[in-house]
PDB file of N, CA and C in Angstrom:
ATOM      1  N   UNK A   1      13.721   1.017   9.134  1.00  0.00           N
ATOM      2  CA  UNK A   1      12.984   1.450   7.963  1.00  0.00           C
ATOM      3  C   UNK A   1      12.128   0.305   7.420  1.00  0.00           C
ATOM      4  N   UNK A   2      12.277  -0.849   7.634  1.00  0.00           N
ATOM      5  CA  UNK A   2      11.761  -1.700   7.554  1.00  0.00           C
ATOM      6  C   UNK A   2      10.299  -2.219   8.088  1.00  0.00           C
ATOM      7  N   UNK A   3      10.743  -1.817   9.244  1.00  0.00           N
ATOM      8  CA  UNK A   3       9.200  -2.493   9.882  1.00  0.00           C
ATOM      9  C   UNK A   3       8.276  -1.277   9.788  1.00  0.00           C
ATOM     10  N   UNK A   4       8.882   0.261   9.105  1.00  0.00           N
ATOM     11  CA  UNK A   4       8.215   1.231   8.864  1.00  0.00           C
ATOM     12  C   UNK A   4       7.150   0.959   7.780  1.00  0.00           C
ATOM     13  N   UNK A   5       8.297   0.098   6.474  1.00  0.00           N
ATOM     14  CA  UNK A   5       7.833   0.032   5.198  1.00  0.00           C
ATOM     15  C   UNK A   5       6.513  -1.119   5.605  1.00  0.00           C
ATOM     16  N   UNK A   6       6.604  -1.862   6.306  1.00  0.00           N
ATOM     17  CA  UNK A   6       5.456  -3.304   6.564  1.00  0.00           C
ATOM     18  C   UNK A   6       4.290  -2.742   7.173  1.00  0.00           C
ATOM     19  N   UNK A   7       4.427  -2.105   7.863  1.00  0.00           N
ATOM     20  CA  UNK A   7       3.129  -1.225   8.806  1.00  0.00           C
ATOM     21  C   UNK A   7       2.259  -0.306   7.779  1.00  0.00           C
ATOM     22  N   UNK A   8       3.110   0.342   6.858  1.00  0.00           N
ATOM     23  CA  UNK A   8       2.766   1.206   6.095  1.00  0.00           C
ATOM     24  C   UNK A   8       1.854   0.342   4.727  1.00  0.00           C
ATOM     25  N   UNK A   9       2.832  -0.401   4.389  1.00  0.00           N
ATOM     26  CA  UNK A   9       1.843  -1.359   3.252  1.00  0.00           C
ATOM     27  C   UNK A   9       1.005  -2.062   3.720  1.00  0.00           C
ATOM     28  N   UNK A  10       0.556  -2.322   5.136  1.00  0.00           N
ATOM     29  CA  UNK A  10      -0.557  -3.001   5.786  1.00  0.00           C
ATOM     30  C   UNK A  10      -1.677  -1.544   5.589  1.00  0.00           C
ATOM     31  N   UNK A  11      -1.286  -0.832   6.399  1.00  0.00           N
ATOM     32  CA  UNK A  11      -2.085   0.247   6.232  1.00  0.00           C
ATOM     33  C   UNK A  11      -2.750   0.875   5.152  1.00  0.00           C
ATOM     34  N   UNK A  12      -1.752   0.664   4.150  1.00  0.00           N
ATOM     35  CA  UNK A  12      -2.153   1.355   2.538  1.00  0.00           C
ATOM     36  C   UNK A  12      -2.792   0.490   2.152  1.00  0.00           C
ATOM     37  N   UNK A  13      -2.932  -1.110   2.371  1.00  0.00           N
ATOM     38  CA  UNK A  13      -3.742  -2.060   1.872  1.00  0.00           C
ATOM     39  C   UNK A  13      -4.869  -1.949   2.209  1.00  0.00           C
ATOM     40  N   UNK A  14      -5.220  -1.737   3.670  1.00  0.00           N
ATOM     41  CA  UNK A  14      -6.604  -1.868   4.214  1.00  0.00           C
ATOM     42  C   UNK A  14      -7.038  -0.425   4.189  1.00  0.00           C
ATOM     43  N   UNK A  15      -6.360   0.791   3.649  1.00  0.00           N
ATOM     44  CA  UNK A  15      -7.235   2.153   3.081  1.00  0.00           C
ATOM     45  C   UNK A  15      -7.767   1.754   1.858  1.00  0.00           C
ATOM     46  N   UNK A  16      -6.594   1.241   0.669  1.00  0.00           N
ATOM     47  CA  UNK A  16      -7.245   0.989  -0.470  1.00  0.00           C
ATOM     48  C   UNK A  16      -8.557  -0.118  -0.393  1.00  0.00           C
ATOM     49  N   UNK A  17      -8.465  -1.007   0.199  1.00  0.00           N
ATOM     50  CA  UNK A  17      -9.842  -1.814   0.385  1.00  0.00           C
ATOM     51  C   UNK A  17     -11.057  -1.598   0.616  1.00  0.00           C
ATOM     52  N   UNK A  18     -10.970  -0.234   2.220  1.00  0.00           N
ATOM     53  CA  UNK A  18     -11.931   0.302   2.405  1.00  0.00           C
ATOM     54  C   UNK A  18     -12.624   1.455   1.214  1.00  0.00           C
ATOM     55  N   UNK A  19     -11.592   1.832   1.064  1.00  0.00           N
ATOM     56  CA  UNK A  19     -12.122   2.747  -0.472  1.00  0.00           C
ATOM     57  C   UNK A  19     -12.928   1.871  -1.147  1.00  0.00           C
ATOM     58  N   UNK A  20     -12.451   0.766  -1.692  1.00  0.00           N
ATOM     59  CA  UNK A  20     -13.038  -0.017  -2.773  1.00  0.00           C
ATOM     60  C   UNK A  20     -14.262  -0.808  -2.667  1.00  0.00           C
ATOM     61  N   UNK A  21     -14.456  -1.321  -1.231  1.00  0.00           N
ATOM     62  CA  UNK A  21     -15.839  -1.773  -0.769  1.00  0.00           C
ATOM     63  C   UNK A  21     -16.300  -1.505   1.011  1.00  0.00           C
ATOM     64  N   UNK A  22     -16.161  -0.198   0.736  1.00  0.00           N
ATOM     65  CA  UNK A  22     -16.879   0.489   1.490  1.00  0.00           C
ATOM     66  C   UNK A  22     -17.244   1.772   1.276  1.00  0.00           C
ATOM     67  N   UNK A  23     -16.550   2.831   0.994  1.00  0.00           N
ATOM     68  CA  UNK A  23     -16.688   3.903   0.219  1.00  0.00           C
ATOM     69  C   UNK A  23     -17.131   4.478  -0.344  1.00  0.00           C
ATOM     70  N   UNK A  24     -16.737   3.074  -1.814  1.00  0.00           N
ATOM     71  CA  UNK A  24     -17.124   3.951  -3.074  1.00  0.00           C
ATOM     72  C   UNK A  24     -18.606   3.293  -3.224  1.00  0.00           C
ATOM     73  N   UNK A  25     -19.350   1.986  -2.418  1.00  0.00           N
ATOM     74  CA  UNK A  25     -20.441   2.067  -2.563  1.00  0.00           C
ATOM     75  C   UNK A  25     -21.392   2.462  -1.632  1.00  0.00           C
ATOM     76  N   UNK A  26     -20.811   3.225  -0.987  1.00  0.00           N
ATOM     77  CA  UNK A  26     -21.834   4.753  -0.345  1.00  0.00           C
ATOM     78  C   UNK A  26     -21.748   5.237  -0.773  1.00  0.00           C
ATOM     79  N   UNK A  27     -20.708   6.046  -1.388  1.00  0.00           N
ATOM     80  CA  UNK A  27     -20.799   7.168  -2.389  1.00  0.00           C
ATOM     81  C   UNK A  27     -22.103   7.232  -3.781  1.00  0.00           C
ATOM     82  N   UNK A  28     -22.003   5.879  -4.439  1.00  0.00           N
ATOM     83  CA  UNK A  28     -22.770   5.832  -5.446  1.00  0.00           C
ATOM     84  C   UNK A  28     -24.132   4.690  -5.272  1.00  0.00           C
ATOM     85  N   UNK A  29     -24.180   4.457  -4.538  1.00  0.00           N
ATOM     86  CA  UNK A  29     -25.222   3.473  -3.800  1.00  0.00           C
ATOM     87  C   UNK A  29     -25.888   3.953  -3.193  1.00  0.00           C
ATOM     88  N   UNK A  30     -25.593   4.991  -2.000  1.00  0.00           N
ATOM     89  CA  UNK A  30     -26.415   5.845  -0.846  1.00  0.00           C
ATOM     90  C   UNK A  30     -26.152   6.863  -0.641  1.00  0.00           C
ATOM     91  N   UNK A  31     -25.550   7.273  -1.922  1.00  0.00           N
ATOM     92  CA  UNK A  31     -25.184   9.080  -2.244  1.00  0.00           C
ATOM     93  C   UNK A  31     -24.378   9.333  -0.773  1.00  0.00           C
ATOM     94  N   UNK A  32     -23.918   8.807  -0.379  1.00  0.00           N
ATOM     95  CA  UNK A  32     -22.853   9.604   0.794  1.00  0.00           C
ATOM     96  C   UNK A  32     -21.443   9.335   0.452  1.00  0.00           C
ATOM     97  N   UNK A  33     -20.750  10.987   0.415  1.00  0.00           N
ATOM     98  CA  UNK A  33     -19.853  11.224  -0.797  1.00  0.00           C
ATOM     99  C   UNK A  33     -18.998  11.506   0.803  1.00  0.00           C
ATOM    100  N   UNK A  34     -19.017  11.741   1.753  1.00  0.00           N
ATOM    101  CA  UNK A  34     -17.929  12.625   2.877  1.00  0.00           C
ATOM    102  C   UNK A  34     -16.966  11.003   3.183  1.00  0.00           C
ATOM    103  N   UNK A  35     -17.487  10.059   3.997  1.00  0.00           N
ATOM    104  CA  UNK A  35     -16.972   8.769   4.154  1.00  0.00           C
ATOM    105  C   UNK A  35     -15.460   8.602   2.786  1.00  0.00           C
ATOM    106  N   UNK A  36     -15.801   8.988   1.941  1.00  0.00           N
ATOM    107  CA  UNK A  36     -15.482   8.871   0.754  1.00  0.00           C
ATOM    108  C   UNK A  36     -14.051   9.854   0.630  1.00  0.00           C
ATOM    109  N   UNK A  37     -14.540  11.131   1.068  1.00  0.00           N
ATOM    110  CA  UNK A  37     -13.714  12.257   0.641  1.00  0.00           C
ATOM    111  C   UNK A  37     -12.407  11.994   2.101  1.00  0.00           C
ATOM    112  N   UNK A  38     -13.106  11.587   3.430  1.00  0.00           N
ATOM    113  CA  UNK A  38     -12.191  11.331   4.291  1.00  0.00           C
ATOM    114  C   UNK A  38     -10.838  10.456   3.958  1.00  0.00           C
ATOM    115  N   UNK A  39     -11.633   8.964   3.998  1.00  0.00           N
ATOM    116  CA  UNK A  39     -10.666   7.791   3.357  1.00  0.00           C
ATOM    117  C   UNK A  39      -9.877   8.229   2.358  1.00  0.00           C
ATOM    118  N   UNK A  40     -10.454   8.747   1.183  1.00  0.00           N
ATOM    119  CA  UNK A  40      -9.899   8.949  -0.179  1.00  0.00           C
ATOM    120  C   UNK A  40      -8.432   9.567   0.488  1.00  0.00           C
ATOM    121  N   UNK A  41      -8.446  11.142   1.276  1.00  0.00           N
ATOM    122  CA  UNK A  41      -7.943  11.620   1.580  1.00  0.00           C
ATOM    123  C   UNK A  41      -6.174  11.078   2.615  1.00  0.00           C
ATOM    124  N   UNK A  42      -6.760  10.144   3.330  1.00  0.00           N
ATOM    125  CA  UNK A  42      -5.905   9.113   3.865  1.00  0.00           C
ATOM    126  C   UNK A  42      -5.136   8.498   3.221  1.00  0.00           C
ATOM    127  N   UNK A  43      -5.826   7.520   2.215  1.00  0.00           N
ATOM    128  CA  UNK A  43      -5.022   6.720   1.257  1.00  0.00           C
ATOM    129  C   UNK A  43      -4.344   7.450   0.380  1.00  0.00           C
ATOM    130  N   UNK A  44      -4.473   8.925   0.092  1.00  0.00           N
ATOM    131  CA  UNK A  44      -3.557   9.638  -1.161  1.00  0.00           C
ATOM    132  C   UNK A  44      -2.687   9.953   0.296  1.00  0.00           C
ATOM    133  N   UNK A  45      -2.495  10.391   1.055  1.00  0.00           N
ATOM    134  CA  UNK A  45      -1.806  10.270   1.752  1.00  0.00           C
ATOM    135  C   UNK A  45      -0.477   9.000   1.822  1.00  0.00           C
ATOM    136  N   UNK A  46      -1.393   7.703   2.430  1.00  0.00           N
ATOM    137  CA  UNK A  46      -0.533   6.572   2.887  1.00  0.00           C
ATOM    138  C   UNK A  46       0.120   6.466   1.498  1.00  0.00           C
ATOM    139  N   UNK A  47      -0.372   6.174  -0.140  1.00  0.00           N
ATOM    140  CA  UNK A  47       0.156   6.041  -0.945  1.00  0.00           C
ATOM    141  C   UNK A  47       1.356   6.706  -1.465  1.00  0.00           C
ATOM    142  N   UNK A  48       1.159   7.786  -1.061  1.00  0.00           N
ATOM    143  CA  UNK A  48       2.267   8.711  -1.341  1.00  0.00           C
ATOM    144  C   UNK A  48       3.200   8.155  -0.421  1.00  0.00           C
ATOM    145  N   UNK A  49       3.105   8.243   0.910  1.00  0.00           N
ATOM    146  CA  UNK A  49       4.129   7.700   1.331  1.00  0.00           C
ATOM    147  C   UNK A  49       4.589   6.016   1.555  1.00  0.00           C
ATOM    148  N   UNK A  50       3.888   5.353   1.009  1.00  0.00           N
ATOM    149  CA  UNK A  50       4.510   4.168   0.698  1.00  0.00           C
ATOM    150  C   UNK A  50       5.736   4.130  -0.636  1.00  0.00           C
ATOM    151  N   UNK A  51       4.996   4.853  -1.721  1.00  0.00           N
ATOM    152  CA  UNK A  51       5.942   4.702  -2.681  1.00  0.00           C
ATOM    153  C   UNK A  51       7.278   5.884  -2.564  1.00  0.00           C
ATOM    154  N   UNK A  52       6.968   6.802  -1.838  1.00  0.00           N
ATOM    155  CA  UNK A  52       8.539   6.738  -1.391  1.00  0.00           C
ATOM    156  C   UNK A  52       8.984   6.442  -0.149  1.00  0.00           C
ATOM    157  N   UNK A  53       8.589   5.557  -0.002  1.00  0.00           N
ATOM    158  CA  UNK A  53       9.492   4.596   1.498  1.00  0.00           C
ATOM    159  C   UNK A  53       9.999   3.666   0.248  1.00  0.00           C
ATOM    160  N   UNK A  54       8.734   2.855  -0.646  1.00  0.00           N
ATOM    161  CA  UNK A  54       9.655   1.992  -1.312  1.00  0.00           C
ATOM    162  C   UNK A  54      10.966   2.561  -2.072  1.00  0.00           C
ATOM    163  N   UNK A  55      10.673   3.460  -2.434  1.00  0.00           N
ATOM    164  CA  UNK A  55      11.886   4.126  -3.368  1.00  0.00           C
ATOM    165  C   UNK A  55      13.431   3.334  -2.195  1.00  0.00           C
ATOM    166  N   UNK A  56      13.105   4.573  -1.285  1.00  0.00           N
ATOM    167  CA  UNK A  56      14.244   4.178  -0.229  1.00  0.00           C
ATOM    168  C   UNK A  56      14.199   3.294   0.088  1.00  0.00           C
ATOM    169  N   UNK A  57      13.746   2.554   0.329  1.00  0.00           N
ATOM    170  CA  UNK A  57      13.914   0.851   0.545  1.00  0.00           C
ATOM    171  C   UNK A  57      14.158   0.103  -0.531  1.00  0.00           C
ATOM    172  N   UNK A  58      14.248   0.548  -1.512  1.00  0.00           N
ATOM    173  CA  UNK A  58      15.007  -0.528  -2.782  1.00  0.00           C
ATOM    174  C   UNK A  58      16.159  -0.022  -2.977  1.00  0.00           C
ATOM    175  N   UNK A  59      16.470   1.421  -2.959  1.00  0.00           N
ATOM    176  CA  UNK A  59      17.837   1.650  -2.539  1.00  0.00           C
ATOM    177  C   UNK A  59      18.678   1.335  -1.308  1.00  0.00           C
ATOM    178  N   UNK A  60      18.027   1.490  -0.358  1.00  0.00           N
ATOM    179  CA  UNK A  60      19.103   0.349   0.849  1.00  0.00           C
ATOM    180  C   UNK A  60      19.347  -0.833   0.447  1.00  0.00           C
ATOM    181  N   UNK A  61      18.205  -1.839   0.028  1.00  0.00           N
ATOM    182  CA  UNK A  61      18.242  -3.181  -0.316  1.00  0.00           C
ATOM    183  C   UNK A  61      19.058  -3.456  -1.372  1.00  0.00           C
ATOM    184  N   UNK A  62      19.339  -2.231  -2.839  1.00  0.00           N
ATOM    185  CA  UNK A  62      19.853  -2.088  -3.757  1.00  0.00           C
ATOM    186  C   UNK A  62      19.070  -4.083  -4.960  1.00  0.00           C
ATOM    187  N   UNK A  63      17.623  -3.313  -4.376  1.00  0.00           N
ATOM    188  CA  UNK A  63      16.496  -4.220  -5.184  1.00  0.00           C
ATOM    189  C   UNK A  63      16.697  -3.746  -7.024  1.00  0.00           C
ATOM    190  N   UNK A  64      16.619  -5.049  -7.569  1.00  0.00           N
ATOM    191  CA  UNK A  64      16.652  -4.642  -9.072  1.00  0.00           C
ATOM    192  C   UNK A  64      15.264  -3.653  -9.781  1.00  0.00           C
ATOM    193  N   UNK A  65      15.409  -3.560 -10.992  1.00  0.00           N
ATOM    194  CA  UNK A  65      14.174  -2.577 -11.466  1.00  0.00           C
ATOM    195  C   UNK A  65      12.601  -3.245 -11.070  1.00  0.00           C
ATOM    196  N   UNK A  66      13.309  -4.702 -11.452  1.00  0.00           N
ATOM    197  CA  UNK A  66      11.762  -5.779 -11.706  1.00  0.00           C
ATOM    198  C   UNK A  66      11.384  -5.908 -10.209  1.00  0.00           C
ATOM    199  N   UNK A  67      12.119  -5.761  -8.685  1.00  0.00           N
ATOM    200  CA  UNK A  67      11.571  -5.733  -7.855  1.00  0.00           C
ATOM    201  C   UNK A  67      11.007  -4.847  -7.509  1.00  0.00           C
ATOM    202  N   UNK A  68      11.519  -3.835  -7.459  1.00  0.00           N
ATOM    203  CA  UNK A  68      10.943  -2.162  -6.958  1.00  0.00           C
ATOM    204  C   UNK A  68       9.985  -1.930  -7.916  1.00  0.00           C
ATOM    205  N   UNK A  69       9.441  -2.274  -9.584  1.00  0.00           N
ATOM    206  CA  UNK A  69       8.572  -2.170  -9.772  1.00  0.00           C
ATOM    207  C   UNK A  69       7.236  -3.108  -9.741  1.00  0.00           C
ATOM    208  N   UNK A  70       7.877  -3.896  -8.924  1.00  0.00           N
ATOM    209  CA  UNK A  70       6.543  -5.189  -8.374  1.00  0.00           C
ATOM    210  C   UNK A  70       5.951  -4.587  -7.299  1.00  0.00           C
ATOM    211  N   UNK A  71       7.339  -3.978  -6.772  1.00  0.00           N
ATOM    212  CA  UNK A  71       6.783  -3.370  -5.083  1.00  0.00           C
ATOM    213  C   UNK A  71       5.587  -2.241  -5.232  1.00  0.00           C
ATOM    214  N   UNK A  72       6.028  -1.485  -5.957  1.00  0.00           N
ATOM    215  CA  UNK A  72       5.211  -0.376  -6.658  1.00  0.00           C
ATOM    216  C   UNK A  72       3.902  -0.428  -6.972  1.00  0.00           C
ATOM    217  N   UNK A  73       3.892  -1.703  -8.001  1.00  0.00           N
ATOM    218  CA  UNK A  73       2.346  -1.307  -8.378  1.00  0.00           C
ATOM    219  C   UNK A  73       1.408  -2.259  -8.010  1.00  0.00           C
ATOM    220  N   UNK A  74       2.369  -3.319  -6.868  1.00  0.00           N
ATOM    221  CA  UNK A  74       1.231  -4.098  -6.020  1.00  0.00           C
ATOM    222  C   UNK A  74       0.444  -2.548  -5.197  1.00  0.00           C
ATOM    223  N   UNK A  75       0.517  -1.452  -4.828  1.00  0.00           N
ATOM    224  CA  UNK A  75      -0.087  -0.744  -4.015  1.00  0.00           C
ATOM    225  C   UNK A  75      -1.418  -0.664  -4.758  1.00  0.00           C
ATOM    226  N   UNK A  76      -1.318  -0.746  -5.889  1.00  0.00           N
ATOM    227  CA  UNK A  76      -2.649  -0.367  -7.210  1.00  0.00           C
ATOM    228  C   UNK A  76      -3.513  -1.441  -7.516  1.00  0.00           C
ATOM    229  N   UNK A  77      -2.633  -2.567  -6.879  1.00  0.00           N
ATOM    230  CA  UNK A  77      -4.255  -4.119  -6.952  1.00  0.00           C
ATOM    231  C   UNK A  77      -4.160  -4.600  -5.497  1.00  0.00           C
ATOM    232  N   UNK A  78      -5.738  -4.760  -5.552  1.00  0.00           N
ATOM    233  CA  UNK A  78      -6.411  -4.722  -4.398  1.00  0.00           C
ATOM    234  C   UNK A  78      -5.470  -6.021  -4.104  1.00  0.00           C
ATOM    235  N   UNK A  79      -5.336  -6.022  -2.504  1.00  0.00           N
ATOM    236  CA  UNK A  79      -4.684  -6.806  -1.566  1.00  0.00           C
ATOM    237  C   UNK A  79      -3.187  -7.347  -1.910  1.00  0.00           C
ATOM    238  N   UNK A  80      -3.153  -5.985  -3.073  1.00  0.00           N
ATOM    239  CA  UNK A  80      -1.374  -6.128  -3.133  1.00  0.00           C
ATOM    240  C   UNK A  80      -0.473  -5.851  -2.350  1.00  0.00           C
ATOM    241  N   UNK A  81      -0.638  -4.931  -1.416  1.00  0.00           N
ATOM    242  CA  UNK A  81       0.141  -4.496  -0.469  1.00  0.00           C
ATOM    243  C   UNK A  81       0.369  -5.583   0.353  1.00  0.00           C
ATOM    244  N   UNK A  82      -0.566  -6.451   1.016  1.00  0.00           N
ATOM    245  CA  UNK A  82      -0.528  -7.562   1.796  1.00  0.00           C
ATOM    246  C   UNK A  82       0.032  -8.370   1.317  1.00  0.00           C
ATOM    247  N   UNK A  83       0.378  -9.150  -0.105  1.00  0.00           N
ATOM    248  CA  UNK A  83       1.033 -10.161  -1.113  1.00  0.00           C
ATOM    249  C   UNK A  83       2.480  -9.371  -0.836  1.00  0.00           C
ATOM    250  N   UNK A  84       2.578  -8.333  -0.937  1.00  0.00           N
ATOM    251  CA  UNK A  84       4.127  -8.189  -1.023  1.00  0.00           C
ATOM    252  C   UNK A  84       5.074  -7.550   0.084  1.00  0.00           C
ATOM    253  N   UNK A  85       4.294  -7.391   1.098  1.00  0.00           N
ATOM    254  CA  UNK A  85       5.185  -7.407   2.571  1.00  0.00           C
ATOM    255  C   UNK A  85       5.105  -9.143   2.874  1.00  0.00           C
ATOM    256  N   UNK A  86       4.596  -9.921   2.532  1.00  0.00           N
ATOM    257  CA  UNK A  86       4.636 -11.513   2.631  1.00  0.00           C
ATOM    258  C   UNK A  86       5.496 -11.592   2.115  1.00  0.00           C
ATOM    259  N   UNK A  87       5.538 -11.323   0.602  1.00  0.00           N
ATOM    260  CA  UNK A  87       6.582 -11.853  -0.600  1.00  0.00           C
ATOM    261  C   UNK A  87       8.381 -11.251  -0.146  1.00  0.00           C
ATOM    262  N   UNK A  88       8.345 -10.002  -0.180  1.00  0.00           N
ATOM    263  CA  UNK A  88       9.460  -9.049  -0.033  1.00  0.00           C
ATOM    264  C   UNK A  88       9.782  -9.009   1.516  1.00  0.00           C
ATOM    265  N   UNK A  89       9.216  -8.653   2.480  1.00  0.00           N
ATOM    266  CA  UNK A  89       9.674  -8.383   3.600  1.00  0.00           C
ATOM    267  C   UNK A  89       9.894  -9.821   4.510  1.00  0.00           C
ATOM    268  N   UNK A  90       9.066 -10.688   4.094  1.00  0.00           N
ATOM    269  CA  UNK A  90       9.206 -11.811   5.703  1.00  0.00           C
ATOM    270  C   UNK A  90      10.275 -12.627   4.513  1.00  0.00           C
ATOM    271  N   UNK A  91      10.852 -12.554   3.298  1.00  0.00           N
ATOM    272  CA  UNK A  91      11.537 -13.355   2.594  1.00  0.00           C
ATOM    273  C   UNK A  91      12.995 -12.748   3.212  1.00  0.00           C
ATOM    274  N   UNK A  92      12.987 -11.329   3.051  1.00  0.00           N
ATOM    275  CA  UNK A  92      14.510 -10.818   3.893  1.00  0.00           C
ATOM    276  C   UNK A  92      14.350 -11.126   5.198  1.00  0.00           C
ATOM    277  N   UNK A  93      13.756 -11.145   6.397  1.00  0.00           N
ATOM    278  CA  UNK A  93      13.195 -11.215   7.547  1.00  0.00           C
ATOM    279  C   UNK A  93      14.424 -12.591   7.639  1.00  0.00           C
ATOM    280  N   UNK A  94      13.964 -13.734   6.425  1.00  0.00           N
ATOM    281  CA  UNK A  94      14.166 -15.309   6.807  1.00  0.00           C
ATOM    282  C   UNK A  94      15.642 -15.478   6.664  1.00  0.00           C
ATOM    283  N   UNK A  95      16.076 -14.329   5.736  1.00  0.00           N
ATOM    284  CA  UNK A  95      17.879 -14.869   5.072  1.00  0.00           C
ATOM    285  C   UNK A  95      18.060 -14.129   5.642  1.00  0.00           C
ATOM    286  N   UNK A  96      17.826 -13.158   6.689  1.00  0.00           N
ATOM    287  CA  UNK A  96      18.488 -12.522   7.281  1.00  0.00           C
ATOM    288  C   UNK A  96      19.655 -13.120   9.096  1.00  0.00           C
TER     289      UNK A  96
END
C-alpha cells in the first residue's frame, strides 16, 4: 500500500502542476478549454484517490491528526505531493 500511496502522490503532483501551468493558461490565454476539461478530469480523479489511500495509510501507520492532516493538504499546494512522499514515505522507508 505503500509504494501505491508514492506513485499516486507523484502522479497527483504532476496532474495538479499540469493543471496549473499548462492548462489553465490555455484555457484563458488561448481559449482552449478541452486540454483543460481532460486533465481537470484526471486530477479529480487521482485526488480523490490519494486522499483516501491517505486516510488508509494513516490508519495502518496509526499517523497522528497533525500528520494525516499535513499529508492531506500538501495535495492542495503546488509541489506538495512531491515534499511529502520525501518527508513521510522515504523517512519510514529509512527506520524501517
Amino acid at each position: 500500500m505503500n509504494t501505491l500511496f508514492k506513485y499516486l502522490a507523484i502522479i497527483e503532483g504532476y496532474s495538479f502542476l499540469l493543471i496549473l501551468f499548462i492548462t489553465m493558461p490555455l484555457k484563458y490565454i488561448a481559449g482552449m478549454g478541452m486540454p483543460n476539461k481532460i486533465i481537470g478530469m484526471a486530477h479529480g480523479v487521482l485526488f480523490l484517490s490519494y486522499i483516501v489511500v491517505a486516510i488508509i495509510i494513516a490508519q495502518e501507520k496509526k499517523w497522528n491528526f497533525k500528520d494525516t492532516f499535513i499529508v492531506m493538504i500538501m495535495s492542495v499546494v503546488p509541489f506538495g505531493t512531491f515534499w511529502m512522499e520525501e518527508e513521510y514515505l522515504m523517512e519510514e522507508k529509512a527506520t524501517s
